[in-house]
N, C-alpha and C. Protein backbone atom coordinates (compact mmCIF):
# COMPACT_ATOMS: atom_id res chain seq x y z
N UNK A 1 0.83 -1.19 0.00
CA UNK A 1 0.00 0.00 0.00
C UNK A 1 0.88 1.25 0.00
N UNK A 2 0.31 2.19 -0.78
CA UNK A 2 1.65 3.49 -0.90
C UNK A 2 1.45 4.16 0.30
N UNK A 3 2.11 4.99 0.82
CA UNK A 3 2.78 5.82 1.64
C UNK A 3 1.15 6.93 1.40
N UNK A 4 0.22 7.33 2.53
CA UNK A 4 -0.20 8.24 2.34
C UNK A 4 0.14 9.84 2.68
N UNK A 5 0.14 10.73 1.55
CA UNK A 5 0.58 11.72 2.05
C UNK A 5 -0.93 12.92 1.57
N UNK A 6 -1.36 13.47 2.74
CA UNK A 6 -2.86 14.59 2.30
C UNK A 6 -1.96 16.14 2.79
N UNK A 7 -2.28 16.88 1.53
CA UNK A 7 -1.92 18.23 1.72
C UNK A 7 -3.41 19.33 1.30
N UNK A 8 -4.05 19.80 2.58
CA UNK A 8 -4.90 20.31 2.79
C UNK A 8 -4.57 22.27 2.69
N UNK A 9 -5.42 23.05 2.05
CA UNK A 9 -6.02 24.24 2.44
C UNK A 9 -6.82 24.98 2.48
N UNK A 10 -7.07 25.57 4.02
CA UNK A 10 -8.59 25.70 3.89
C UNK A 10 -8.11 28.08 4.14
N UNK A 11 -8.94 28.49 3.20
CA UNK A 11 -9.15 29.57 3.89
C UNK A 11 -10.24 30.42 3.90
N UNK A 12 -10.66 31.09 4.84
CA UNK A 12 -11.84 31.40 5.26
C UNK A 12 -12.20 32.71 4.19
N UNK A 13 -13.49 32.73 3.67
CA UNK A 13 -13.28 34.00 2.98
C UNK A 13 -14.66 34.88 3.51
N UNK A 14 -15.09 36.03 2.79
CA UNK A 14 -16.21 36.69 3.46
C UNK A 14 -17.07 36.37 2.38
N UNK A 15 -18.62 35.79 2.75
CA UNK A 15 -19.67 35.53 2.32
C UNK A 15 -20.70 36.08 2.24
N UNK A 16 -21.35 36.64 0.96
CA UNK A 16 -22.43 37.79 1.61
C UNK A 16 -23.75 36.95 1.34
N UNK A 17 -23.87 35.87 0.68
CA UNK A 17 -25.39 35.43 0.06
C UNK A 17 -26.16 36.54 -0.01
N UNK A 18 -27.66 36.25 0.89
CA UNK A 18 -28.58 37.29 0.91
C UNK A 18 -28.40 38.32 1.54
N UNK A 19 -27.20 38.26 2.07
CA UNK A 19 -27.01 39.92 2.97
C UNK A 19 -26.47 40.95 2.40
N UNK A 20 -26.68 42.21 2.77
CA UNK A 20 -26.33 43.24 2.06
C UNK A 20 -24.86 43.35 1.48
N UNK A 21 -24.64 44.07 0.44
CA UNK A 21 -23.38 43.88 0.48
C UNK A 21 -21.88 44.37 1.42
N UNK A 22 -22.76 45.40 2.27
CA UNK A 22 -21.41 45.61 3.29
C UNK A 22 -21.54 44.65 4.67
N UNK A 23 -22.60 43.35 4.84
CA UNK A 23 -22.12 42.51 5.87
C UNK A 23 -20.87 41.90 5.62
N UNK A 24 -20.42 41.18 7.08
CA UNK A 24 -19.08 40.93 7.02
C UNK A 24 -19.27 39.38 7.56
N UNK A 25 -19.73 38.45 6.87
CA UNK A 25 -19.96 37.13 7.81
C UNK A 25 -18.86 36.20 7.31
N UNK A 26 -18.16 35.65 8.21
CA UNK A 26 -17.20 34.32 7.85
C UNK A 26 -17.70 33.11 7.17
N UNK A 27 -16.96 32.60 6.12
CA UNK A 27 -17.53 31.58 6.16
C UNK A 27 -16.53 30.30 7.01
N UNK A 28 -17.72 29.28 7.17
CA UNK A 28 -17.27 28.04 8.19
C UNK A 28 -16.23 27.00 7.52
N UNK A 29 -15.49 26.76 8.26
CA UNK A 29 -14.98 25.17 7.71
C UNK A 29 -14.91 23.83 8.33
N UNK A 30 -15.25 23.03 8.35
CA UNK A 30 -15.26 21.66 8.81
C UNK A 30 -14.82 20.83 8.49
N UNK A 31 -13.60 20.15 8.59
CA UNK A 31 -12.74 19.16 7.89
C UNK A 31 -12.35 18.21 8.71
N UNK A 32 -12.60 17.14 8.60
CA UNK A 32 -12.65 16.11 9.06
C UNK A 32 -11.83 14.59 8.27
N UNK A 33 -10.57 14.15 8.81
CA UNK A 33 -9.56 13.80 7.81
C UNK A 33 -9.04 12.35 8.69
N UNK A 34 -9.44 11.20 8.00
CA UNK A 34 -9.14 9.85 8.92
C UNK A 34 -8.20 9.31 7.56
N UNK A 35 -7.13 8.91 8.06
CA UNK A 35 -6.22 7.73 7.54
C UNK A 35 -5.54 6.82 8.49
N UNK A 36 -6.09 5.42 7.73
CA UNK A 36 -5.56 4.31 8.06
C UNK A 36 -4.93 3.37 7.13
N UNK A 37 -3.16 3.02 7.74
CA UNK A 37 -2.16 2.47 6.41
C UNK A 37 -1.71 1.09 6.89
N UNK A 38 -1.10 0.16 6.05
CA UNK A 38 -0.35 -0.99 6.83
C UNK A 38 -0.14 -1.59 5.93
N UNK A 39 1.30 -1.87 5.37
CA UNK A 39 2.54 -1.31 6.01
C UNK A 39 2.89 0.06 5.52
N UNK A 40 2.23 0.70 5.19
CA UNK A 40 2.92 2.23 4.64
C UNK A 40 2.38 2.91 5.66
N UNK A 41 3.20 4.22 6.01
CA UNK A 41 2.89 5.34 6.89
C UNK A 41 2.03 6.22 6.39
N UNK A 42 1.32 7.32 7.15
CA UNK A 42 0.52 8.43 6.38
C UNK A 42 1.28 9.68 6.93
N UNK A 43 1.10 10.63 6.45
CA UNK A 43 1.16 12.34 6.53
C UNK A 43 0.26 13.30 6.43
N UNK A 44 -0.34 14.30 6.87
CA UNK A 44 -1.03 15.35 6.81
C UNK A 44 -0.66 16.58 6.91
N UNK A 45 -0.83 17.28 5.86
CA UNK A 45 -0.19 18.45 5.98
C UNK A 45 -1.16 19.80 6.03
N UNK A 46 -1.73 20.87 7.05
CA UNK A 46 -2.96 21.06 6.70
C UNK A 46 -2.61 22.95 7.23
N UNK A 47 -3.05 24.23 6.65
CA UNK A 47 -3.09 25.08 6.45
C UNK A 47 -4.39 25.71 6.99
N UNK A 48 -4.93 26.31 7.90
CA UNK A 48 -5.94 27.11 7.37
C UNK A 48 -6.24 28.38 8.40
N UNK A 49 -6.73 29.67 7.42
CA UNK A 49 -7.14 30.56 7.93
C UNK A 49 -8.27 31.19 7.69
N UNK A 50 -8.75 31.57 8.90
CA UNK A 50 -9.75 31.93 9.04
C UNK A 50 -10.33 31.58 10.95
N UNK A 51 -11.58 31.81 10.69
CA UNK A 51 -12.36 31.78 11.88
C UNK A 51 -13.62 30.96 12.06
N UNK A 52 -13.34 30.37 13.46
CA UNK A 52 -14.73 29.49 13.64
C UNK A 52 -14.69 28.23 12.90
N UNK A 53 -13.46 27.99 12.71
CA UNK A 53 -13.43 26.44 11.87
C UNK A 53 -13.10 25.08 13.03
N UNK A 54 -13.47 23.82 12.16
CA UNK A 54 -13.27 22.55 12.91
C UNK A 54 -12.37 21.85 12.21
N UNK A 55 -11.57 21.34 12.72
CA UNK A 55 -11.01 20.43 12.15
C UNK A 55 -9.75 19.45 13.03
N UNK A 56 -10.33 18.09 11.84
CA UNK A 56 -10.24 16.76 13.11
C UNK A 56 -9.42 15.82 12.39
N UNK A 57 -7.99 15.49 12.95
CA UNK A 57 -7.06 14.27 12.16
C UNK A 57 -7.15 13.76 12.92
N UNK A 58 -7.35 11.98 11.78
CA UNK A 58 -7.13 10.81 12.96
C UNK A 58 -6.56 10.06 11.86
N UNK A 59 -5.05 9.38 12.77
CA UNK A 59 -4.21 8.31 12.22
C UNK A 59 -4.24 7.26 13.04
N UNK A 60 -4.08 5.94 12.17
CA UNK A 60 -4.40 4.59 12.57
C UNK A 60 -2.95 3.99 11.80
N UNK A 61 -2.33 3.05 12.00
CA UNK A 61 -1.06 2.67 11.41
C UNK A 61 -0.43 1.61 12.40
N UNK A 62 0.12 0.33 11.52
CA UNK A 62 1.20 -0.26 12.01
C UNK A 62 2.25 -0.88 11.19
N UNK A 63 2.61 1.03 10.31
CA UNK A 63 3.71 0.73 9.68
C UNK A 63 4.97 0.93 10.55
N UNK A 64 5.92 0.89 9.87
CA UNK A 64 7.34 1.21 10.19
C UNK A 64 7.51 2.52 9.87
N UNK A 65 6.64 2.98 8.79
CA UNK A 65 6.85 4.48 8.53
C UNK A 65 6.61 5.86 9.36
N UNK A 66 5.37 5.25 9.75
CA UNK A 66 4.85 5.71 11.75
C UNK A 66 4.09 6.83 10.74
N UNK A 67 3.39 8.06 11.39
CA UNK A 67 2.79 9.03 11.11
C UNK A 67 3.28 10.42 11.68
N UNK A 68 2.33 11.45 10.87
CA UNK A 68 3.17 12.78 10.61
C UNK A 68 2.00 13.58 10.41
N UNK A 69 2.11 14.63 11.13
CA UNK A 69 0.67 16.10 10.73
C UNK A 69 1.63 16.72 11.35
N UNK A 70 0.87 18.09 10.44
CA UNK A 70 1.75 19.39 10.03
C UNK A 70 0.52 20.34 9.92
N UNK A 71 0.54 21.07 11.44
CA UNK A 71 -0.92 21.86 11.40
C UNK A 71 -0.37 23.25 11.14
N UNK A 72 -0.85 24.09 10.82
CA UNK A 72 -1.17 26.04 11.18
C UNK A 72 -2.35 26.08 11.05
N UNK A 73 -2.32 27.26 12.31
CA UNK A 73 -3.62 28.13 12.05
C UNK A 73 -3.93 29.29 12.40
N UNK A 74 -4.63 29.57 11.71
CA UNK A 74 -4.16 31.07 11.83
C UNK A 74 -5.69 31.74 12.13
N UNK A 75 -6.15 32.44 13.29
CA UNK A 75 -7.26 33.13 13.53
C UNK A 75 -8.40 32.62 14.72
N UNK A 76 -9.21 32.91 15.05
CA UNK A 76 -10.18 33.46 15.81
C UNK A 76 -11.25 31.82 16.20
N UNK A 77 -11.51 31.50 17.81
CA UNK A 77 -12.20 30.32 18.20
C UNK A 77 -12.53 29.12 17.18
N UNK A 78 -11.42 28.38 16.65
CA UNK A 78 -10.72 27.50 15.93
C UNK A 78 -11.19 26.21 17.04
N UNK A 79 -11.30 25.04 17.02
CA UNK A 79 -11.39 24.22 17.27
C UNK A 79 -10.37 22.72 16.55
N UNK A 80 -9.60 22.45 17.24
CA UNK A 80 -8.84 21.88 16.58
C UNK A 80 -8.16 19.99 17.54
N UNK A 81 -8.42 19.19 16.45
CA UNK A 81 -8.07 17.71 17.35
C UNK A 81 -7.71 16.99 16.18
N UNK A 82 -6.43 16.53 16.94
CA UNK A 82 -5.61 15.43 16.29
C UNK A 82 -5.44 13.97 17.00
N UNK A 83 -5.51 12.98 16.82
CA UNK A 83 -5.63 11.30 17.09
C UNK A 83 -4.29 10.81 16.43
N UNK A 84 -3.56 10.16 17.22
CA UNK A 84 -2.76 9.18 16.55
C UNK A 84 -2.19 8.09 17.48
N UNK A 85 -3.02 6.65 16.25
CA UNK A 85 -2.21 5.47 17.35
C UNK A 85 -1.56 4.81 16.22
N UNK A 86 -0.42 4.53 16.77
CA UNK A 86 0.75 3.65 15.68
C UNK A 86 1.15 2.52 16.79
N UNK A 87 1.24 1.04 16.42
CA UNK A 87 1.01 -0.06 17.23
C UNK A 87 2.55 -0.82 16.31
N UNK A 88 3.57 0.17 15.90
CA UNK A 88 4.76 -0.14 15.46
C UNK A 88 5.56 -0.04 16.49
N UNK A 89 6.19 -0.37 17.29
CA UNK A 89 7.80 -0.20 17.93
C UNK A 89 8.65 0.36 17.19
N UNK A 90 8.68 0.09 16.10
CA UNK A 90 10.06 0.42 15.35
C UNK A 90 10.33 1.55 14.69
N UNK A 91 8.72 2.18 14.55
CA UNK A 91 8.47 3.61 14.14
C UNK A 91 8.17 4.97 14.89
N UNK A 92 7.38 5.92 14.72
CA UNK A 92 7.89 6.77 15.54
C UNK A 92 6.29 7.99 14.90
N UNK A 93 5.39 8.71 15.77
CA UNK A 93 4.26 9.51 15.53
C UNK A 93 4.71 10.85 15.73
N UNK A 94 4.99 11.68 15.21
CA UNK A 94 4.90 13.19 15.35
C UNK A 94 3.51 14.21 14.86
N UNK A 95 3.35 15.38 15.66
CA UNK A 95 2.84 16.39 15.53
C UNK A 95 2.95 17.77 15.48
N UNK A 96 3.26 18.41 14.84
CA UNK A 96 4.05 19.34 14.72
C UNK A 96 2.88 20.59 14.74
N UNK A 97 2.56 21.64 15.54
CA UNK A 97 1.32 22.50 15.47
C UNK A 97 1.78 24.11 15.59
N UNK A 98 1.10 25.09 14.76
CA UNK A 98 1.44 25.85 14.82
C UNK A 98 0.25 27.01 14.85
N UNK A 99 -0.30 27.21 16.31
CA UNK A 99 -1.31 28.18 16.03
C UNK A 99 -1.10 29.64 16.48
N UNK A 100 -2.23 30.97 15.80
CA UNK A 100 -1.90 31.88 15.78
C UNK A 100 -3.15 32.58 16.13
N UNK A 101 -3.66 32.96 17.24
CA UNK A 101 -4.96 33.64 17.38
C UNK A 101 -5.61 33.68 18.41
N UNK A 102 -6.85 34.12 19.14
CA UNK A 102 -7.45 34.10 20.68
C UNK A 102 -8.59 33.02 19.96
N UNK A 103 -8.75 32.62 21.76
CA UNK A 103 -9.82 31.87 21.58
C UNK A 103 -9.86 30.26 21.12
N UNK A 104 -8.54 29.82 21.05
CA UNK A 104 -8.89 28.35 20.08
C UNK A 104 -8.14 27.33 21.07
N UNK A 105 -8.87 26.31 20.21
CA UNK A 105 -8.85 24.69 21.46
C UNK A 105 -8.36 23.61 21.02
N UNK A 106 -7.29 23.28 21.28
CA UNK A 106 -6.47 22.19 20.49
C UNK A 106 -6.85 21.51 21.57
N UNK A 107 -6.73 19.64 20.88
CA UNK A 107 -6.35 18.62 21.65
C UNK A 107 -5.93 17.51 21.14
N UNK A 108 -4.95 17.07 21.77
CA UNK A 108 -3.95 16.10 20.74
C UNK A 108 -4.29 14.44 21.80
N UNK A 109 -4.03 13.57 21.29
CA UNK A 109 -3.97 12.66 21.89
C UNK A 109 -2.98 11.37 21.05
N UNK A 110 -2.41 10.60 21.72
CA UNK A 110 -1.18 10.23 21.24
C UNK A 110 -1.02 8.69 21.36
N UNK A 111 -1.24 7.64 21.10
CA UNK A 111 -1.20 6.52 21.79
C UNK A 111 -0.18 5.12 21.10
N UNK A 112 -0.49 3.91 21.41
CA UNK A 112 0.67 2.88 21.29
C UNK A 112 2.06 2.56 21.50
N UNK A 113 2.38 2.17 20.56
CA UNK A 113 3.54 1.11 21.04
C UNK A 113 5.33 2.54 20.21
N UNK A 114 4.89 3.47 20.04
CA UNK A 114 6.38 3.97 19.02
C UNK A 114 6.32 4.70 20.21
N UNK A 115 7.91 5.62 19.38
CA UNK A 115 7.81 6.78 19.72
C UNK A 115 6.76 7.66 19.51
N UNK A 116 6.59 8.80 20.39
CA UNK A 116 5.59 9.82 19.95
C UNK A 116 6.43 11.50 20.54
N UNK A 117 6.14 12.75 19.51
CA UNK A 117 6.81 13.51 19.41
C UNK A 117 5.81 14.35 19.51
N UNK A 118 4.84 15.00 20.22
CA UNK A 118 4.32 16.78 20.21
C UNK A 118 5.00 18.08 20.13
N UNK A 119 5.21 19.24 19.32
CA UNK A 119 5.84 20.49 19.10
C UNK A 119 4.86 21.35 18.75
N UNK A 120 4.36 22.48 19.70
CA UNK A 120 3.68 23.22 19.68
C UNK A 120 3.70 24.76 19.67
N UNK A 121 2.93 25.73 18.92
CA UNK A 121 3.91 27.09 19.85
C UNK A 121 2.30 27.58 19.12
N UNK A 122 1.46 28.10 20.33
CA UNK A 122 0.58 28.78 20.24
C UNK A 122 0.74 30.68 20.61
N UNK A 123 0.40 31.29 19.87
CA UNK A 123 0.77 33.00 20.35
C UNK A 123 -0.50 33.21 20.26
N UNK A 124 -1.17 34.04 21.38
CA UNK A 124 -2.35 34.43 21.39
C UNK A 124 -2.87 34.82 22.75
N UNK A 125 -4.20 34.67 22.76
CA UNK A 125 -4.58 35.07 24.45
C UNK A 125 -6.03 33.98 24.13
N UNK A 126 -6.17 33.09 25.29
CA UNK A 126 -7.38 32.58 25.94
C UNK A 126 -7.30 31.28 24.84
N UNK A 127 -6.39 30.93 24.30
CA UNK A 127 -6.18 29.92 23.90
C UNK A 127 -5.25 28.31 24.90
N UNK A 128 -6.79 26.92 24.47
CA UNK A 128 -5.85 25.91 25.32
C UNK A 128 -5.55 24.50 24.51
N UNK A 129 -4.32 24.12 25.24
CA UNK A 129 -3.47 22.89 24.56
C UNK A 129 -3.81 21.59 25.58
N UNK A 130 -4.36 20.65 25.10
CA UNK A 130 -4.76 19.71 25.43
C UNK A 130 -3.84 18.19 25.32
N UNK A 131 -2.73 18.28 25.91
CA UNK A 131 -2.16 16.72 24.67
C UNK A 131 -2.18 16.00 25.89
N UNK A 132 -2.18 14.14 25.50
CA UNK A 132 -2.06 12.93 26.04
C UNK A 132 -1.03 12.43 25.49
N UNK A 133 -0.06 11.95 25.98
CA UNK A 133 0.52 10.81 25.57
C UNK A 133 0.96 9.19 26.22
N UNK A 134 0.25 8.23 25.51
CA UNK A 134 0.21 7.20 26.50
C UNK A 134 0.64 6.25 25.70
N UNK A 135 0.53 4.91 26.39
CA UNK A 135 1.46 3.71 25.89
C UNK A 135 2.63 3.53 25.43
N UNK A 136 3.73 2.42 25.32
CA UNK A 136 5.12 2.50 25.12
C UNK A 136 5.24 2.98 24.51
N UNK A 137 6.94 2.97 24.65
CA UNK A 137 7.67 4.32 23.67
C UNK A 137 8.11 5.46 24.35
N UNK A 138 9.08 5.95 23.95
CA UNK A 138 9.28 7.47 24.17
C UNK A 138 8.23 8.38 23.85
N UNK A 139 8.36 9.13 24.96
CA UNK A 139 7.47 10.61 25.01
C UNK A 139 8.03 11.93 24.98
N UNK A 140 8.03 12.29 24.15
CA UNK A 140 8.40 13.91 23.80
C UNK A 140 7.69 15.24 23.44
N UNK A 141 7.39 16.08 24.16
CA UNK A 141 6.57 16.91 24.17
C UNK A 141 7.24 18.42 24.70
N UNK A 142 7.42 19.44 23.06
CA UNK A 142 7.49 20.99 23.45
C UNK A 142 6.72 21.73 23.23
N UNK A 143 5.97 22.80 24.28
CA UNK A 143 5.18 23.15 24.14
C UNK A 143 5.83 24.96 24.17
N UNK A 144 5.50 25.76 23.52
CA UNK A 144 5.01 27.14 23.67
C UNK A 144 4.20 28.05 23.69
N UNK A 145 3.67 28.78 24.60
CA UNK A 145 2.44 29.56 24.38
C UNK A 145 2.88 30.92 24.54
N UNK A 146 2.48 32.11 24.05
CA UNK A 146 2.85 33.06 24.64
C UNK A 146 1.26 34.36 24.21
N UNK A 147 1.22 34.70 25.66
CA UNK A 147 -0.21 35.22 25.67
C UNK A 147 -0.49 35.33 27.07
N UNK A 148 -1.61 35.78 26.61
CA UNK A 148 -2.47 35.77 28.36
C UNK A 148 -3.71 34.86 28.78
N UNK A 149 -3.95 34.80 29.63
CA UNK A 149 -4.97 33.87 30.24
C UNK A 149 -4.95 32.27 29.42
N UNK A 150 -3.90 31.34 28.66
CA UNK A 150 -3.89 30.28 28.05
C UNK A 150 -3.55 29.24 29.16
N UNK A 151 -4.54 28.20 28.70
CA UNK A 151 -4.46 26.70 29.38
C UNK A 151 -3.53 26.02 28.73
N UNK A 152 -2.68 25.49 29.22
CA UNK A 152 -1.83 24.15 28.94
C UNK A 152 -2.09 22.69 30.24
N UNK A 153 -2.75 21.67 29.59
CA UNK A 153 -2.55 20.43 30.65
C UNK A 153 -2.12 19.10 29.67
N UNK A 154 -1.24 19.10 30.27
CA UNK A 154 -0.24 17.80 29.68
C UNK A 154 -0.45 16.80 30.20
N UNK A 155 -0.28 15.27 30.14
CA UNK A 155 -0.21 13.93 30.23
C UNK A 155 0.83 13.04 29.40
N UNK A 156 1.32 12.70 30.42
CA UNK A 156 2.71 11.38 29.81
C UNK A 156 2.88 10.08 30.54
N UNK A 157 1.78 9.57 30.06
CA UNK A 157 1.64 8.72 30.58
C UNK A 157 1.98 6.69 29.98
N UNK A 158 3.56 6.58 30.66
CA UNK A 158 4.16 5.34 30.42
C UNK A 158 5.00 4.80 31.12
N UNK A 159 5.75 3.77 31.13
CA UNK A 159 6.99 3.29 31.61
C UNK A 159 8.16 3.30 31.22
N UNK A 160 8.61 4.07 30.32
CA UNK A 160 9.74 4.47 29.38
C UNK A 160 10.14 5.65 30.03
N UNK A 161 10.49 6.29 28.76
CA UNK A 161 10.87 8.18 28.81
C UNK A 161 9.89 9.13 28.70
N UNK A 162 9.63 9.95 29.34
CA UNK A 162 8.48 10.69 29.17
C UNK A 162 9.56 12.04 29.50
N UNK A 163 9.39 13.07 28.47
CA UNK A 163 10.22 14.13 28.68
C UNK A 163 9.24 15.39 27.96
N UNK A 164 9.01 16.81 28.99
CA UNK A 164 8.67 17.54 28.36
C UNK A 164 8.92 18.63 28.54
N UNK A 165 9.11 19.69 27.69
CA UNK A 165 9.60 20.99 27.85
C UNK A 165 8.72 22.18 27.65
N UNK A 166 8.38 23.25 28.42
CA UNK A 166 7.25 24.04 28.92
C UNK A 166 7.89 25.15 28.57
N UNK A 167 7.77 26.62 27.52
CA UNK A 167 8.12 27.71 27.97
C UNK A 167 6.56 28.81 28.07
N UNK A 168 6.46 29.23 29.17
CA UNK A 168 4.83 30.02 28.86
C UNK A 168 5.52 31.41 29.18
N UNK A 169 4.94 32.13 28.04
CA UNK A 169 5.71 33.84 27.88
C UNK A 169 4.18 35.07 28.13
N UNK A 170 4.24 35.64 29.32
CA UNK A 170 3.06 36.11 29.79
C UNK A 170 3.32 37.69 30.21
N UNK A 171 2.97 38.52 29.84
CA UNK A 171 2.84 39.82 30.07
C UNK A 171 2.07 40.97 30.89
N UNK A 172 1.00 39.78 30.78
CA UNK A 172 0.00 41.07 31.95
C UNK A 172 -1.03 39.81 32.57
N UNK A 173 -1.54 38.82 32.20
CA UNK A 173 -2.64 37.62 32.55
C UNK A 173 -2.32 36.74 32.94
N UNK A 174 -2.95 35.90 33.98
CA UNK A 174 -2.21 34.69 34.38
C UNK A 174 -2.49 32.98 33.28
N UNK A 175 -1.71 32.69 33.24
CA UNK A 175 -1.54 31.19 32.48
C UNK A 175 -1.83 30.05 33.44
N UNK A 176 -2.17 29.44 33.01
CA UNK A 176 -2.26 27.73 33.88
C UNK A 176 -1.92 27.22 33.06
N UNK A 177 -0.98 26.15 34.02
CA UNK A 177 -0.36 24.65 33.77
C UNK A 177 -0.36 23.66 34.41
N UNK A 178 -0.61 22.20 33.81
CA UNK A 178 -0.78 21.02 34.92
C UNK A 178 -0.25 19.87 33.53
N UNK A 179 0.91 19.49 34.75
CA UNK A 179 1.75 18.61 34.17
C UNK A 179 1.41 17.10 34.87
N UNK A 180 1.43 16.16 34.56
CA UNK A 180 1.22 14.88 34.50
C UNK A 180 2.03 13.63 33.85
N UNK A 181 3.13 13.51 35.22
CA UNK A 181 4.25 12.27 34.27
C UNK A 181 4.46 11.10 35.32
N UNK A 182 4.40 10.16 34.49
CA UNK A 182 4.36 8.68 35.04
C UNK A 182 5.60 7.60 34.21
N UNK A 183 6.41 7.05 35.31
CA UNK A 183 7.44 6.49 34.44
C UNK A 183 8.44 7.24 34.42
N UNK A 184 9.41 7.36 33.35
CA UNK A 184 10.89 7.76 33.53
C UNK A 184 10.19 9.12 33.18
N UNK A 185 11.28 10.52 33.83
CA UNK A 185 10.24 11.51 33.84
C UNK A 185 11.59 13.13 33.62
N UNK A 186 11.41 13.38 32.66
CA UNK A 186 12.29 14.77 32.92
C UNK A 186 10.63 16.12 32.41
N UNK A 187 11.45 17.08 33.08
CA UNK A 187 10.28 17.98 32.95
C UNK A 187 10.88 19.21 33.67
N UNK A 188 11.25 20.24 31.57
CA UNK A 188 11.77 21.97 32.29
C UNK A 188 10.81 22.80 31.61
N UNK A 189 10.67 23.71 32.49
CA UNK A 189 9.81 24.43 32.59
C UNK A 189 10.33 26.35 33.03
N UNK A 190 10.23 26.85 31.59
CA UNK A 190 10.52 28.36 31.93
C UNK A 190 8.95 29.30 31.60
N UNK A 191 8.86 30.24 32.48
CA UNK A 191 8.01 30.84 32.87
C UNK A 191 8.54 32.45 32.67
N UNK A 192 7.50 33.56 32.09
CA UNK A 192 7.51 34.76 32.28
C UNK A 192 6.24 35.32 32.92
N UNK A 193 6.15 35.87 33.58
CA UNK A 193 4.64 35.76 34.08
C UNK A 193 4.96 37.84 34.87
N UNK A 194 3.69 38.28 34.31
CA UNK A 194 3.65 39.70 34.95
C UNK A 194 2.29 39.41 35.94
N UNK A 195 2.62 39.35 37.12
CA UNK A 195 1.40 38.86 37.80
C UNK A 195 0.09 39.70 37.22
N UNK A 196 -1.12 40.14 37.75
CA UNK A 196 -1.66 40.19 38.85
C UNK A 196 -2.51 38.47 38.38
N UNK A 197 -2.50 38.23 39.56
CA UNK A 197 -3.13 36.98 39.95
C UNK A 197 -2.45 35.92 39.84
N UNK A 198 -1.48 35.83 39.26
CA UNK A 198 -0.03 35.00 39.77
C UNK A 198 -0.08 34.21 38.50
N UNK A 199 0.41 32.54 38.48
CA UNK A 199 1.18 32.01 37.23
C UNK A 199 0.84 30.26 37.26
N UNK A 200 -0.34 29.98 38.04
CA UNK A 200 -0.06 29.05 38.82
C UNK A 200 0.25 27.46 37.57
N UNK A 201 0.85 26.56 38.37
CA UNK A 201 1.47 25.77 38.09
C UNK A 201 1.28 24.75 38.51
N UNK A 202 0.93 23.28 37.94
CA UNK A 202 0.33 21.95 39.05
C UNK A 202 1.46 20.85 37.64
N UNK A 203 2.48 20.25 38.54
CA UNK A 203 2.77 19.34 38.14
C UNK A 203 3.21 18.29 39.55
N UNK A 204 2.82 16.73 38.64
CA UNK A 204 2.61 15.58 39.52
C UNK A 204 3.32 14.70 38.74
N UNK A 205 4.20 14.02 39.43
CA UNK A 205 5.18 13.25 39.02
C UNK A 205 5.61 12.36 39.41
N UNK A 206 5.03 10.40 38.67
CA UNK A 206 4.19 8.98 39.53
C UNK A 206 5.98 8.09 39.97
């Protein structure tokens, strides 16, 4: 079976239908993107701007080639979830995310037998990062946010390596973080934080 590779773009444009011509309404996007390979790996490569969009990857695989998404996004209460289980040892799942805007909700979830790799760097305000990572394998997870009032809660959850690196860059709002590592466990964490209401921080470590 060949190697799947999907290169997606979505961008939002202004829609007037029956409305006058100086309304300003977004239009929606909803994309919804499942691949499942064996023995070939898949890839996703996906672009989009605009506002008020959904969009949902899910990888299934027990190649050697392992799997790969390649998000941006760019704009305004975005909704955004990625799935990946690879049941290879010998291969390896990455996610690579790159968002840009207030308001939006990632959540990653990560599972089986490989490696698995999360890289994130959200800039914005009131935006939150959601990732899991569970079952064997190495765990690797960098996260960046830089903004105000953004959620980050992490999970690493295995008996291997679980390693993750935190920088939250904050100027005037407070950030939350809650870390969660089980198994072999490194975990750094740099912080800028201009209080008022402080920076708070919850990590637990099994």
């Amino acid at each position: 079976m060949k190697l799947l590779t999907l290169i997606l773009l979505f961008l939002s444009a202004t829609v007037y239908a029956d409305e006058p011509a100086n309304s300003d309404q977004t239009q929606l996007y909803t994309a919804l993107i499942q691949q499942s390979s064996n023995p070939a790996g898949n890839s996703v490569y996906l672009i989009s701007a605009g506002d008020n969009n959904t969009v949902t990857i899910s990888q299934d695989t027990m190649s050697v080639n392992g799997t790969y998404q390649h998000v941006e996004i760019t704009g305004d209460n975005n909704t955004v979830t990625q799935t990946q289980y690879n049941n290879s040892s010998d291969s390896a799942s990455y996610i690579f995310s790159n968002i840009t805007g207030n308001n939006n909700t990632v959540s990653i979830s990560q599972d089986g037998t490989g490696t698995k790799g999360v890289f994130d760097v959200i800039v914005g305000n009131n935006n939150s990062l959601n990732a899991t990572q569970s079952g064997a394998g190495n765990h690797l997870l960098e996260a960046t946010l830089l903004g105000s009032n953004n959620i980050l809660d992490i999970a690493q959850l295995g008996d291997i390596t679980n390693h993750a690196t935190i920088s939250l860059t904050n100027a005037g709002g407070a950030n939350s973080l809650i870390v969660t590592q089980s198994g072999g466990q490194t975990f750094n964490f740099q912080q800028t934080c201009a209080t008022p209401a402080g920076c708070p921080a919850i990590v637990t470590q099994k």
